[in-house]
C-alpha atoms as a PDB file:
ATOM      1  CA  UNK A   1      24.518  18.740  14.156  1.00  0.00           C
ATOM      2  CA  UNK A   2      22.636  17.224  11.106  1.00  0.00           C
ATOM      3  CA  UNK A   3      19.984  19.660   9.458  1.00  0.00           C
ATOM      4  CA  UNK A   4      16.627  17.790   9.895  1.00  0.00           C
ATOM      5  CA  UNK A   5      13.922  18.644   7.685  1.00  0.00           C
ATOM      6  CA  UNK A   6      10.916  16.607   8.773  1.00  0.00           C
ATOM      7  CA  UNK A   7       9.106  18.847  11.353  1.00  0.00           C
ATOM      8  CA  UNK A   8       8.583  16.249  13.695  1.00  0.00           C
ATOM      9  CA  UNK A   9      12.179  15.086  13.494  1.00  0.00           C
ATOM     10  CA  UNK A  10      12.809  18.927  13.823  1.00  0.00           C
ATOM     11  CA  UNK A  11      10.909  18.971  16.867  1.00  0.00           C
ATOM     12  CA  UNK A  12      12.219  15.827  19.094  1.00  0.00           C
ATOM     13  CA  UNK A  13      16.053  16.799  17.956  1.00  0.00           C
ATOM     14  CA  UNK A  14      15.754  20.249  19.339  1.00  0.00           C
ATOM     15  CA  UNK A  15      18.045  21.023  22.228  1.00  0.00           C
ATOM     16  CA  UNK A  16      19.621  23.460  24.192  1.00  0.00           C
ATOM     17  CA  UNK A  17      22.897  23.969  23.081  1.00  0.00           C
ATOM     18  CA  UNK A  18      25.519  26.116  25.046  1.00  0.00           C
ATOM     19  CA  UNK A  19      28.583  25.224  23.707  1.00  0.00           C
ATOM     20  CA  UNK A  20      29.895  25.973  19.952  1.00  0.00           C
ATOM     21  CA  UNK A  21      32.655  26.025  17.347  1.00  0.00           C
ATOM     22  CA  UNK A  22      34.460  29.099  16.433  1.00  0.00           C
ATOM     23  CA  UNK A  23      33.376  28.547  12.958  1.00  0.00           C
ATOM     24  CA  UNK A  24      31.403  31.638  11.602  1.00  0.00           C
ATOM     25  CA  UNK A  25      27.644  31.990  10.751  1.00  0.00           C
ATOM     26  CA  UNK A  26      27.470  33.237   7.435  1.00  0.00           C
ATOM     27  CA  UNK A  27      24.417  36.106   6.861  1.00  0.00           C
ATOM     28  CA  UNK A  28      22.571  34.525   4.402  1.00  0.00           C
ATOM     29  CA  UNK A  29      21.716  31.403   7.337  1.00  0.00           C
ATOM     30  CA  UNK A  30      21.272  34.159  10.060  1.00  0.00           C
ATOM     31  CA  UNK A  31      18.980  36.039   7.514  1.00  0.00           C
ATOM     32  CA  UNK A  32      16.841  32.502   7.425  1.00  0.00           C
ATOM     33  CA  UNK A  33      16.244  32.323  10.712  1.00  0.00           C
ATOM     34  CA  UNK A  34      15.367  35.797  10.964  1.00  0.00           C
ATOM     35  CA  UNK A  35      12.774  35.125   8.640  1.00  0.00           C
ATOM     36  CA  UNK A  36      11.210  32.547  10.096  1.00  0.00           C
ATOM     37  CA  UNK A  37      11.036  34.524  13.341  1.00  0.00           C
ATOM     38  CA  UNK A  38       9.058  37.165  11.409  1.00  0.00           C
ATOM     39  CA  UNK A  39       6.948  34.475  10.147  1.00  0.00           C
ATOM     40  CA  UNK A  40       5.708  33.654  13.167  1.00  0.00           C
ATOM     41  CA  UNK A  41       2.017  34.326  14.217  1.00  0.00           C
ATOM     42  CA  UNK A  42       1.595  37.306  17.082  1.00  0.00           C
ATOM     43  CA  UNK A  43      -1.240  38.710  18.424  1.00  0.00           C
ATOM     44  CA  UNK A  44      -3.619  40.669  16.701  1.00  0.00           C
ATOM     45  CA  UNK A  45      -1.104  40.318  13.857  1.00  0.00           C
ATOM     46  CA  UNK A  46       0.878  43.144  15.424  1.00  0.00           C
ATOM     47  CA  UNK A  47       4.326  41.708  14.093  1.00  0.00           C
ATOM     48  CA  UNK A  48       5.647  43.831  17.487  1.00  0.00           C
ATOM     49  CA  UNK A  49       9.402  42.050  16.913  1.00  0.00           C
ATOM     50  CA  UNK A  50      12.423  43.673  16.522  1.00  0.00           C
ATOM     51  CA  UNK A  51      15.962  41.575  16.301  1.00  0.00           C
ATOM     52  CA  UNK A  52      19.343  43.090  17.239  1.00  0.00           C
ATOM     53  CA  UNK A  53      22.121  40.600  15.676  1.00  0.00           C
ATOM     54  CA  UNK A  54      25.472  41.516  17.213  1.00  0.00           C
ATOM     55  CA  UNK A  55      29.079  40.142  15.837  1.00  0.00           C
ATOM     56  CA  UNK A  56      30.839  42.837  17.280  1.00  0.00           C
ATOM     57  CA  UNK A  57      33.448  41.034  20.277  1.00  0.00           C
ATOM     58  CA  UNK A  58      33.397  44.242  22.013  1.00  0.00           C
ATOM     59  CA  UNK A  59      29.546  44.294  22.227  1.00  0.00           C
ATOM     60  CA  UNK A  60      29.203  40.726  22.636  1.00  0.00           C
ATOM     61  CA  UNK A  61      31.761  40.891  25.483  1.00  0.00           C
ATOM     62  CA  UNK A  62      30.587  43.659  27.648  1.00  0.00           C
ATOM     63  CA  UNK A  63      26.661  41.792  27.251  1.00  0.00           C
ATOM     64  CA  UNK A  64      28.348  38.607  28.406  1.00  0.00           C
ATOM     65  CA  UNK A  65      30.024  40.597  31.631  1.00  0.00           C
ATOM     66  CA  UNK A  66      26.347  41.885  32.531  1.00  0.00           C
ATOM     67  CA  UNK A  67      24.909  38.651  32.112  1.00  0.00           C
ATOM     68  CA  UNK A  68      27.457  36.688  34.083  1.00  0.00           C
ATOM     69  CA  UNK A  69      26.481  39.419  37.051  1.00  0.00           C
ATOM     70  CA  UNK A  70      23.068  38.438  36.569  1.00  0.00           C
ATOM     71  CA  UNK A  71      23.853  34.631  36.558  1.00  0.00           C
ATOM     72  CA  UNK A  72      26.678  35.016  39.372  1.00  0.00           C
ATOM     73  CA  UNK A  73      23.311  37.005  41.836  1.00  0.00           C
ATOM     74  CA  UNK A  74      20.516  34.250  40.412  1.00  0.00           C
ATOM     75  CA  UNK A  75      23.318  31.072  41.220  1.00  0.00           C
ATOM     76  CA  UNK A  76      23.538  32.300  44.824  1.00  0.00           C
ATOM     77  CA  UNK A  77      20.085  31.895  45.572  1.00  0.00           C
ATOM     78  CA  UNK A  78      19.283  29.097  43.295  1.00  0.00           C
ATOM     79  CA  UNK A  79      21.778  26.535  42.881  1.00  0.00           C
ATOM     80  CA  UNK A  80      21.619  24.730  39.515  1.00  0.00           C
ATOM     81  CA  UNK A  81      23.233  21.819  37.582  1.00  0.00           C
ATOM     82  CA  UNK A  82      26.610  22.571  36.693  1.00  0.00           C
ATOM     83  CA  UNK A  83      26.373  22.390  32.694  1.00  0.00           C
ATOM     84  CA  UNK A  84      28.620  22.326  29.937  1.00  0.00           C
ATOM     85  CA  UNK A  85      28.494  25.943  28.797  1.00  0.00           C
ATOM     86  CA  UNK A  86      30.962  28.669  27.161  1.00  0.00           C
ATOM     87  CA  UNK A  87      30.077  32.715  28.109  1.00  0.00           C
ATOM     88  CA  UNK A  88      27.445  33.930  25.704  1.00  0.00           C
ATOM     89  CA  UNK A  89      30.641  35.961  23.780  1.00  0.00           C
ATOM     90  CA  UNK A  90      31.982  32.311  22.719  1.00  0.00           C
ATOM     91  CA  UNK A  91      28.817  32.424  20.594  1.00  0.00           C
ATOM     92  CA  UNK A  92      29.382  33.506  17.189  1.00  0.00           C
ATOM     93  CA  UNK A  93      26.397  35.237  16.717  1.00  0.00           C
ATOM     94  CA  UNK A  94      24.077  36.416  19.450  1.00  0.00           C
ATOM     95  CA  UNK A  95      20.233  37.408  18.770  1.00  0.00           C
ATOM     96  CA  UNK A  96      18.479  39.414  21.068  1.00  0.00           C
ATOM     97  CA  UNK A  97      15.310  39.374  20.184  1.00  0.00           C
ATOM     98  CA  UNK A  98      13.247  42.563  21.341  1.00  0.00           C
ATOM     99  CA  UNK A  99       9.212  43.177  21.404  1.00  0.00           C
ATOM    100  CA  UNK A 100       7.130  46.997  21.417  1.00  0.00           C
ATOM    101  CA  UNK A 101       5.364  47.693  24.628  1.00  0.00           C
ATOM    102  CA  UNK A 102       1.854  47.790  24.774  1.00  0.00           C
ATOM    103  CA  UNK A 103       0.610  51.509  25.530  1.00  0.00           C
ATOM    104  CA  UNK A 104       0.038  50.373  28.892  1.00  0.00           C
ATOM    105  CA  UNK A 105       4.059  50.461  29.335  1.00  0.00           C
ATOM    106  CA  UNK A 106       3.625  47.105  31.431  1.00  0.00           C
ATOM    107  CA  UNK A 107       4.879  43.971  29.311  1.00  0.00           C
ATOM    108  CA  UNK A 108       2.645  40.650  30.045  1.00  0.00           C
ATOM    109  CA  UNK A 109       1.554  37.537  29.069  1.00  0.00           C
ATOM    110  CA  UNK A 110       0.075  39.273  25.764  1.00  0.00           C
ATOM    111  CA  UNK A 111       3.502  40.769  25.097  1.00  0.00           C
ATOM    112  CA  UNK A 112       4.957  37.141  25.205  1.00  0.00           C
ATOM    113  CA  UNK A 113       2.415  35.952  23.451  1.00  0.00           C
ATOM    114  CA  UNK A 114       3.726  38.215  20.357  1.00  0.00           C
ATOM    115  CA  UNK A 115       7.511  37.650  20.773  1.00  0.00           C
ATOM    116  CA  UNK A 116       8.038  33.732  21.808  1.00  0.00           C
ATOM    117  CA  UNK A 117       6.627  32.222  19.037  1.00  0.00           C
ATOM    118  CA  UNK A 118       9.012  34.067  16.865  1.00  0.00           C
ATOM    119  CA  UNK A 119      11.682  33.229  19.095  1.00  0.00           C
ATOM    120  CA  UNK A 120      10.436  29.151  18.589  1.00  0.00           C
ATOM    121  CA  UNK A 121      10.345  29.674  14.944  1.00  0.00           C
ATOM    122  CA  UNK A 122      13.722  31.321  14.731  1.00  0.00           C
ATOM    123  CA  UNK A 123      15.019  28.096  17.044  1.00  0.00           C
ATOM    124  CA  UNK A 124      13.562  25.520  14.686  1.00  0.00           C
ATOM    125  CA  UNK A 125      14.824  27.145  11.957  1.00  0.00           C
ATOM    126  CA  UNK A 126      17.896  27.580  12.962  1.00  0.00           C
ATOM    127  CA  UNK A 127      18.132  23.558  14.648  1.00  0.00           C
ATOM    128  CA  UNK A 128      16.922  22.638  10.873  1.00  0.00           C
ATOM    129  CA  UNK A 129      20.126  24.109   9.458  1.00  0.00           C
ATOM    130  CA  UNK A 130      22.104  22.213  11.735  1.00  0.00           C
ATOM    131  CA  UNK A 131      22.971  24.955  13.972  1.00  0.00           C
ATOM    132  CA  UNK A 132      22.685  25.418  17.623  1.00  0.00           C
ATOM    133  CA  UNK A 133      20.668  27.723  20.014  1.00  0.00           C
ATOM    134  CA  UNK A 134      19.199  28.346  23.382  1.00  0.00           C
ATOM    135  CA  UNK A 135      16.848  30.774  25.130  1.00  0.00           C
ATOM    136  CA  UNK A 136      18.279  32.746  27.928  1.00  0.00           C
ATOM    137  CA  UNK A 137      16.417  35.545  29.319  1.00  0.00           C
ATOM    138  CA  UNK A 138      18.956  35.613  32.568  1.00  0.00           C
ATOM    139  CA  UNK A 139      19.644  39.125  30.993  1.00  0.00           C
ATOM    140  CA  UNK A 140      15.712  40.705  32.026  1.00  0.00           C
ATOM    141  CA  UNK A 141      17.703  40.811  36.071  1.00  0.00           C
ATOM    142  CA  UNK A 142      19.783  43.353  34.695  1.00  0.00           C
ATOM    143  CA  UNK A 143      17.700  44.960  31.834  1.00  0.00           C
ATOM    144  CA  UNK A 144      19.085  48.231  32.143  1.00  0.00           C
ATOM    145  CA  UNK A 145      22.677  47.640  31.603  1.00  0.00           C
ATOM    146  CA  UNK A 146      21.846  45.573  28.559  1.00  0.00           C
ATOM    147  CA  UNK A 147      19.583  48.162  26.702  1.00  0.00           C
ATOM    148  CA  UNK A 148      22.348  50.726  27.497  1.00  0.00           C
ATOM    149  CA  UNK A 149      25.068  48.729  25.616  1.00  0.00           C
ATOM    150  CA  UNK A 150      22.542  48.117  22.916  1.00  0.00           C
ATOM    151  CA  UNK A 151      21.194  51.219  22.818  1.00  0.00           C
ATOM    152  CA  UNK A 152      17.472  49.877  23.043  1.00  0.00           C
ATOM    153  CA  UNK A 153      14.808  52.718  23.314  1.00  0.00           C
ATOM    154  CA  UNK A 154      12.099  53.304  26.375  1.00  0.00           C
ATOM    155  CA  UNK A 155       9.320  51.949  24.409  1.00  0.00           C
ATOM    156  CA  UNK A 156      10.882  48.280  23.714  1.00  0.00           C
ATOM    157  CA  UNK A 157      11.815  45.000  25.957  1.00  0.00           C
ATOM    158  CA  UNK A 158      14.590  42.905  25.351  1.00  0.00           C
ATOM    159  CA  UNK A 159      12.760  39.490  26.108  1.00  0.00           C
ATOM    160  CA  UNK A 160      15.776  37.224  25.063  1.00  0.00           C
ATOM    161  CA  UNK A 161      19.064  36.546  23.684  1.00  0.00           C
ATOM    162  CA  UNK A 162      19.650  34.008  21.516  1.00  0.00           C
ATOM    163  CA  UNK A 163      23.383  32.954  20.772  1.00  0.00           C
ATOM    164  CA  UNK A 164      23.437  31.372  17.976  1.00  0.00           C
ATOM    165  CA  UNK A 165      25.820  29.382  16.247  1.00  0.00           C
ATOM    166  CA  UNK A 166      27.582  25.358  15.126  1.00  0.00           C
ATOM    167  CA  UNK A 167      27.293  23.081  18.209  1.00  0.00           C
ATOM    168  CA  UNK A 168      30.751  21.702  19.308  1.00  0.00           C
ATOM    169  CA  UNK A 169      29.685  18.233  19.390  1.00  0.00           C
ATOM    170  CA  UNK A 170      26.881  16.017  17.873  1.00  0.00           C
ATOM    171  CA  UNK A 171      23.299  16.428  19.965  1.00  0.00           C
ATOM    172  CA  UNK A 172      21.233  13.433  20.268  1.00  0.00           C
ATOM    173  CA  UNK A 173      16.950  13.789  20.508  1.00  0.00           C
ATOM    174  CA  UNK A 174      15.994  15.759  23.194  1.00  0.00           C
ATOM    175  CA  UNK A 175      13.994  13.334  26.633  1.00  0.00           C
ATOM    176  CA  UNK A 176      11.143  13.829  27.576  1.00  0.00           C
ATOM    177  CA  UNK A 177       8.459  11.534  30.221  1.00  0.00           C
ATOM    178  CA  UNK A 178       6.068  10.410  28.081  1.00  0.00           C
ATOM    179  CA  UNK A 179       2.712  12.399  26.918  1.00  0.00           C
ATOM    180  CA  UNK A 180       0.111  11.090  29.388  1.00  0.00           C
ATOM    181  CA  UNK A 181       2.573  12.949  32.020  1.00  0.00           C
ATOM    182  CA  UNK A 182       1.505  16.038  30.963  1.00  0.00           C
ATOM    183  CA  UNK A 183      -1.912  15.709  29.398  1.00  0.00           C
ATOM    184  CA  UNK A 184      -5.066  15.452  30.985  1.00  0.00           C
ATOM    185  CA  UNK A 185      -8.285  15.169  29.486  1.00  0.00           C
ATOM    186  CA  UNK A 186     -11.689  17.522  29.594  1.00  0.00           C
ATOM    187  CA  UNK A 187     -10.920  18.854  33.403  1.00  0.00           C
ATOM    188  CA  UNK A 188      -7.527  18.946  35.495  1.00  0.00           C
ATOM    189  CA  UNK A 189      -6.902  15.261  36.686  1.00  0.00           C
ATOM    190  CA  UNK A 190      -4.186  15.570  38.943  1.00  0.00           C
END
């Protein structure tokens, strides 16, 4: 894909992609998007983020086996589109990125509220460099497993991974209905 600079550009070209080259990521363009991730605003500017980048095969394999569980159990009760897709280990880079728990122990809206935003920024970013991602969270069904293999403590939540890496084919703007679809004005107006 084309890096886009002009943020509205930015934002009407970014897509889902789930299907890349082989061709490596180098650090210094992982380290930008990691940046703006941590640029990100989060609530009560707690900056409660924590990214695990994993290039290991072995790693990225055995997260792809749990995750295909997790998508083989969520497929049988909800059928969805067949898509053009490669296992999350075809990705050359995969981001999971990871949020503190509130005291409380219990994750919410709050705790997304902190984490997602980065997780946009870190998107945009990376769609602005020309490179590919999409936000799976698929994992959360079989949380466990996955903060075993990444050795993620108590305290944390894995809230997505991110693969990350050059799409395998030229991505047109994203579709959407157009605004008055979704927007209402001074009450709900269904």
């Amino acid at each position: 894909m084309t890096p886009i600079t002009d943020a509205h550009e930015l934002f009407r070209h970014q897509r889902a992609v789930r299907s890349f080259t082989d061709e490596d990521v180098p650090d210094e363009l992982v380290d930008q998007v990691l940046t703006a991730a941590i640029h990100a605003p989060s609530g009560s500017n707690t900056q409660p983020w924590h990214f695990i980048v994993v290039r290991d095969p072995n790693v990225k394999q055995a997260i792809n086996e749990v995750y295909e569980e997790a998508r083989a159990t969520y497929s049988a009760t909800r059928p969805s589109p067949d898509r053009e897709r490669q296992p999350l280990s075809a990705a050359p880079v995969l981001i999971v990125a990871c949020v503190n728990t509130p005291a409380s122990g219990r994750a919410g809206f709050q705790t997304g509220a902190s984490i997602y935003p980065s997780v946009q920024n870190l998107m945009l970013a990376a769609r602005a460099l020309g490179l590919g991602t999409v936000l799976t969270t698929l994992h959360r069904r079989r949380k466990a497993q996955i903060h075993d293999i990444l050795g993620i403590p108590d305290h944390i939540e894995s809230a997505a991974i991110i693969p990350l890496g050059w799409p395998d084919r030229n991505y047109g703007p994203n579709r959407r209905p157009p605004l008055e679809r979704f927007v209402m004005r001074d009450r709900w107006n269904p």
